[in-house]
Protein backbone atom coordinates (compact mmCIF):
# COMPACT_ATOMS: atom_id res chain seq x y z
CA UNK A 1 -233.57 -87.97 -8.93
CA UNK A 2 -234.26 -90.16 -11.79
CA UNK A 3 -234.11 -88.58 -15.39
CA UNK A 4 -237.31 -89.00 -16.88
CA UNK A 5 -237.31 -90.80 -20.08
CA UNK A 6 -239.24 -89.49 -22.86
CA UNK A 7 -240.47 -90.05 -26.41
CA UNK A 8 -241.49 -86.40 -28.00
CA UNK A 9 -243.50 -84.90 -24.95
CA UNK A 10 -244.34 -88.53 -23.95
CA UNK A 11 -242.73 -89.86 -20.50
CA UNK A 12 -242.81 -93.04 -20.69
CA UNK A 13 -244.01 -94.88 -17.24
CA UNK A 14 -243.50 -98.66 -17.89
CA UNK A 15 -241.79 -101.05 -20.56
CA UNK A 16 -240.90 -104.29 -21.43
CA UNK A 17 -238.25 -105.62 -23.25
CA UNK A 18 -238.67 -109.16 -24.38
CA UNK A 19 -237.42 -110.93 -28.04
CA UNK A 20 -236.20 -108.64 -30.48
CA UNK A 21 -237.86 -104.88 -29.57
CA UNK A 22 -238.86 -103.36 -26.03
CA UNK A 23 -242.09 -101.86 -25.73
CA UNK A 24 -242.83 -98.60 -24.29
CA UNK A 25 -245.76 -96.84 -22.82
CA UNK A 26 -246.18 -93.19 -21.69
CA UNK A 27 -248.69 -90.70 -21.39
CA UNK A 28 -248.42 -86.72 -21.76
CA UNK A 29 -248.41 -84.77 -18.57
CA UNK A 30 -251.37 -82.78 -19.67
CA UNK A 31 -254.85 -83.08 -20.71
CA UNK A 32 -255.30 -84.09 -24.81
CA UNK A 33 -257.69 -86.22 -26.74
CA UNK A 34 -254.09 -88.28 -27.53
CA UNK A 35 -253.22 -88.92 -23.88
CA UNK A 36 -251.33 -92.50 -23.96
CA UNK A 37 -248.78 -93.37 -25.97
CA UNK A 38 -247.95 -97.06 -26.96
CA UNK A 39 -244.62 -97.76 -29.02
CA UNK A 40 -242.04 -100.01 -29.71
CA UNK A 41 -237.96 -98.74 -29.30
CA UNK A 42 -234.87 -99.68 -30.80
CA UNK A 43 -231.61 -98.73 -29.95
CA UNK A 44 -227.99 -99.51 -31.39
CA UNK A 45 -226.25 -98.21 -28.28
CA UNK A 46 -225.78 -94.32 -29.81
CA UNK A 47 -229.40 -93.72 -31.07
CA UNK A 48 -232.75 -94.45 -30.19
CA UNK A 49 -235.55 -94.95 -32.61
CA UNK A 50 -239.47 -94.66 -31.24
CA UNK A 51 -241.49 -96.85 -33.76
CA UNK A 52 -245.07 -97.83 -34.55
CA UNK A 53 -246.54 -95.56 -32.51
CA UNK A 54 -250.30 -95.38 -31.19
CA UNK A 55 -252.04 -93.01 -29.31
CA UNK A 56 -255.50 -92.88 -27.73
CA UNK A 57 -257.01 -90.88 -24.83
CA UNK A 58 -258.33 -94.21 -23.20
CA UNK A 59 -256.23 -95.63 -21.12
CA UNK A 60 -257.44 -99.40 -20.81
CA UNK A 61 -257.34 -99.54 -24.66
CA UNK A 62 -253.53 -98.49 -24.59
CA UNK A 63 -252.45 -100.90 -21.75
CA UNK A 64 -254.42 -103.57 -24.63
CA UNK A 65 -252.15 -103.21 -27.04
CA UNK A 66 -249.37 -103.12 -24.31
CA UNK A 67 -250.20 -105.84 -23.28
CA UNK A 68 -250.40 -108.00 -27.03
CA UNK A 69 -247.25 -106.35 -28.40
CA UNK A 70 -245.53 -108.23 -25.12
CA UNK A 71 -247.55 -110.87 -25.50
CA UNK A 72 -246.44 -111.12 -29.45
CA UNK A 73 -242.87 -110.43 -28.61
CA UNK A 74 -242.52 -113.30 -26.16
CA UNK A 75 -244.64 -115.59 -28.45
CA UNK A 76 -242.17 -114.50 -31.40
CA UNK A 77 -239.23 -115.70 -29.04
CA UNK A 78 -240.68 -118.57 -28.03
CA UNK A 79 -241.39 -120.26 -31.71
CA UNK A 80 -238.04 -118.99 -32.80
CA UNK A 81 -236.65 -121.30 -30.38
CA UNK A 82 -239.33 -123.91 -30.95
CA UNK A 83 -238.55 -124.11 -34.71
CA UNK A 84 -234.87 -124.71 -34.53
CA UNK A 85 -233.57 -127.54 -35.28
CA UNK A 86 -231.34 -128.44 -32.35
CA UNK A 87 -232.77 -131.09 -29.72
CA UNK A 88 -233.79 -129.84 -26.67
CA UNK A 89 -231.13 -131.06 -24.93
CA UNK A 90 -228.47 -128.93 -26.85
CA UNK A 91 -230.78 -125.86 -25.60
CA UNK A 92 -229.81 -125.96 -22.39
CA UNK A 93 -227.81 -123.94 -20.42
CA UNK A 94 -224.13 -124.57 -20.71
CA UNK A 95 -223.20 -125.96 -17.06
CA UNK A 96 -219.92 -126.19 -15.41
CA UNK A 97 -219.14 -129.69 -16.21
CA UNK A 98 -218.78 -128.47 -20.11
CA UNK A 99 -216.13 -126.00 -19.74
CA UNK A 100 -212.43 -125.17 -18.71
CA UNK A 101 -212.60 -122.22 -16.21
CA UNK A 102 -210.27 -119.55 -17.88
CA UNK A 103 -207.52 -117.47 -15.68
CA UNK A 104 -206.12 -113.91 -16.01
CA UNK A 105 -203.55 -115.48 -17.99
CA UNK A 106 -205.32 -117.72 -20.35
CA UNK A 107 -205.75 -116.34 -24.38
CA UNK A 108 -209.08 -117.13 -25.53
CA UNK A 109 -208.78 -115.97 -29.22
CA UNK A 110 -210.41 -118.33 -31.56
CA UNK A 111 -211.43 -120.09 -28.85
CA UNK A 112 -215.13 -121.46 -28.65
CA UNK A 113 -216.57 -119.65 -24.82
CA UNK A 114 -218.91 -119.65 -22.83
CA UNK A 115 -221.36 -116.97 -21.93
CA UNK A 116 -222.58 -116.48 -18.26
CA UNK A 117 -226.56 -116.95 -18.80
CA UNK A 118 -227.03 -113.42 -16.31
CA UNK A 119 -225.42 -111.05 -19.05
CA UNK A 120 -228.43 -112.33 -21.48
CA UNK A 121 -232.03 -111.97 -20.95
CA UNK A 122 -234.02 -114.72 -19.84
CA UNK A 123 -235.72 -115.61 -22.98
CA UNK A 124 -231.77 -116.02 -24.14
CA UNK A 125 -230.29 -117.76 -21.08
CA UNK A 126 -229.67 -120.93 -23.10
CA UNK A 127 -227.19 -122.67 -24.85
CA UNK A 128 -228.11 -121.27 -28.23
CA UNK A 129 -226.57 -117.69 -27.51
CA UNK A 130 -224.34 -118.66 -25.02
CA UNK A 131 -221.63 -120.79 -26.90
CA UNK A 132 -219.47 -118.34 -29.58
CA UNK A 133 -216.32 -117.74 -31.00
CA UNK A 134 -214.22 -115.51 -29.42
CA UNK A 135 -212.90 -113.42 -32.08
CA UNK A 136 -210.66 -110.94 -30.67
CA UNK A 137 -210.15 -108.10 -28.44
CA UNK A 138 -208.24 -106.57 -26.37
CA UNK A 139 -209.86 -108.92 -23.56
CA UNK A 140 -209.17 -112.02 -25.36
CA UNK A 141 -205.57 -111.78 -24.78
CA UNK A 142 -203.82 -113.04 -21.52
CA UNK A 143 -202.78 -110.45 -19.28
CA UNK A 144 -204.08 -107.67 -21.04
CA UNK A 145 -205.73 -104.48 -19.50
CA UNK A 146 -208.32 -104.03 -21.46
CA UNK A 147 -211.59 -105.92 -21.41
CA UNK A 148 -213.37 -105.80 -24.84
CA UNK A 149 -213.73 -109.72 -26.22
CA UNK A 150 -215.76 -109.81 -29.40
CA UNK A 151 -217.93 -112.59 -30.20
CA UNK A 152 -219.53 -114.75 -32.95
CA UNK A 153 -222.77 -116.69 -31.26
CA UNK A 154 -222.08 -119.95 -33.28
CA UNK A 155 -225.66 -120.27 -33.77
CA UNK A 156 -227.12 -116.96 -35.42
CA UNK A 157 -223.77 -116.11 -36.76
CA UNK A 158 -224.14 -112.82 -34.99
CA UNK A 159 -221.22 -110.82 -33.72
CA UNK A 160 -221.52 -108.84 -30.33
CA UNK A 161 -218.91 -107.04 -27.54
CA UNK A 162 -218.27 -108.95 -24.50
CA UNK A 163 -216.59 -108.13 -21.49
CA UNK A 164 -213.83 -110.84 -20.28
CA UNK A 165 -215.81 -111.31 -17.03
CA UNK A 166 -218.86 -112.06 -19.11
CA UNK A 167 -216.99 -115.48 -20.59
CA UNK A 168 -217.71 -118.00 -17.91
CA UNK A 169 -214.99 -120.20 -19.81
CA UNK A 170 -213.88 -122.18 -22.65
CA UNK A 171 -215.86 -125.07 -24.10
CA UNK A 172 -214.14 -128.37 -23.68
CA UNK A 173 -213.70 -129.60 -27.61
CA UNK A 174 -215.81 -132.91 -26.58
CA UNK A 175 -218.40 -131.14 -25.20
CA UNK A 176 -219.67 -128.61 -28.34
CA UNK A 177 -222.41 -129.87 -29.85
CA UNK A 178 -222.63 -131.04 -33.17
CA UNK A 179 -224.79 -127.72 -34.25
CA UNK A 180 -222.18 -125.45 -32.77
CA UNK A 181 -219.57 -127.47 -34.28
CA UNK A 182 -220.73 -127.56 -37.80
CA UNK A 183 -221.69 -123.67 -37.77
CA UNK A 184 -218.15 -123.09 -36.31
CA UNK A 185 -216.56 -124.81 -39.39
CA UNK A 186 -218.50 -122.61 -41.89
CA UNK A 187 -217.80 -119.60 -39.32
CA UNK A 188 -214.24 -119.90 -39.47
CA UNK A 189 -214.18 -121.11 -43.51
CA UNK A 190 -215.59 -117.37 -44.06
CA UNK A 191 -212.95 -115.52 -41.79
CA UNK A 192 -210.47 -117.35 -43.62
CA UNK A 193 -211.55 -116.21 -46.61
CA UNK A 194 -212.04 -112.72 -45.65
CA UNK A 195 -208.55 -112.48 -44.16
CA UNK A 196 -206.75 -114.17 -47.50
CA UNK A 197 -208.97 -110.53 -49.37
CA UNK A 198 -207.59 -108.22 -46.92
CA UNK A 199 -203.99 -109.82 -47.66
């Protein structure tokens, strides 16, 4: 049997997770003038974190605000796609054609990969989170047993744990784009000048 999730004495019944936040709804499993339960969660992996939270003993008015938090999440992801300013072209999901597939073997430190568009969300299966740095790891090593790759998306400058399987390859050099290669430039200026101040 499923473990039911909760927030307080909530259970929560449905959610959505779309852009930056998921949002939650749940209801109390007994009778009170704050029945329904409407939130947004955050989690870093360890901890949880139930925010924003509205309650009402009306159910349709609830499943409202449901309803426009998802709609203002997916709007939010949306424009911040919209407003970059990459051509739509250089959005699209990295195909085949653009890569060299990658073998048990193969070291992909400092290499620029590929991300399979399946380990992301849809509103992030595109080329914009799929191209980073590999950065280390014990996965980014050839012939290693362990699986960890980390990752700089060359795009939001955000760092993030892969695993190897994850990488669908390595980005033929004449195939980056021009935004991925100017952000890997000032990407790899800054690591070079954060390993010179650990020396």
């Amino acid at each position: 049997m499923d473990e039911i999730r909760k927030a307080g004495d909530y259970e929560i019944f449905n959610s959505i997770y779309v852009g930056e936040k998921e949002v939650v709804i749940g209801e109390l499993p007994y009778d009170s003038p704050e029945k329904y339960l409407c939130a947004y969660y955050d989690s870093n992996g360890i901890m949880g974190n139930y925010s924003d939270c509205m309650v009402s003993d009306n159910y349709a008015e609830i499943m409202m605000l449901f309803a426009d938090r998802v709609k203002e999440q997916a709007e939010n992801a949306y424009n911040n796609l919209q407003m970059t300013n990459v051509p739509d072209e250089d959005k699209k999901c990295v195909d085949s054609s653009r890569i060299s597939f990658i073998s048990y073997k193969d070291n992909i430190e400092n290499a620029v990969v590929v991300i399979k568009p399946e380990v992301f969300r849809r509103e992030y299966r595109n080329a914009l989170h799929q191209i980073q740095l590999c950065t280390g790891g014990f996965g980014s090593h050839g012939n290693s047993r362990g699986s960890a790759c980390y990752c700089t998306n060359l795009f939001t400058g955000k760092t993030a744990r892969f695993e190897r399987k994850d990488i669908l390859g390595v980005m033929k050099a004449d195939k980056i784009p021009e935004w991925a290669n100017k952000n890997l430039t000032g990407i790899q200026k800054i690591r070079e000048e954060m390993s010179k101040e650990v020396r």
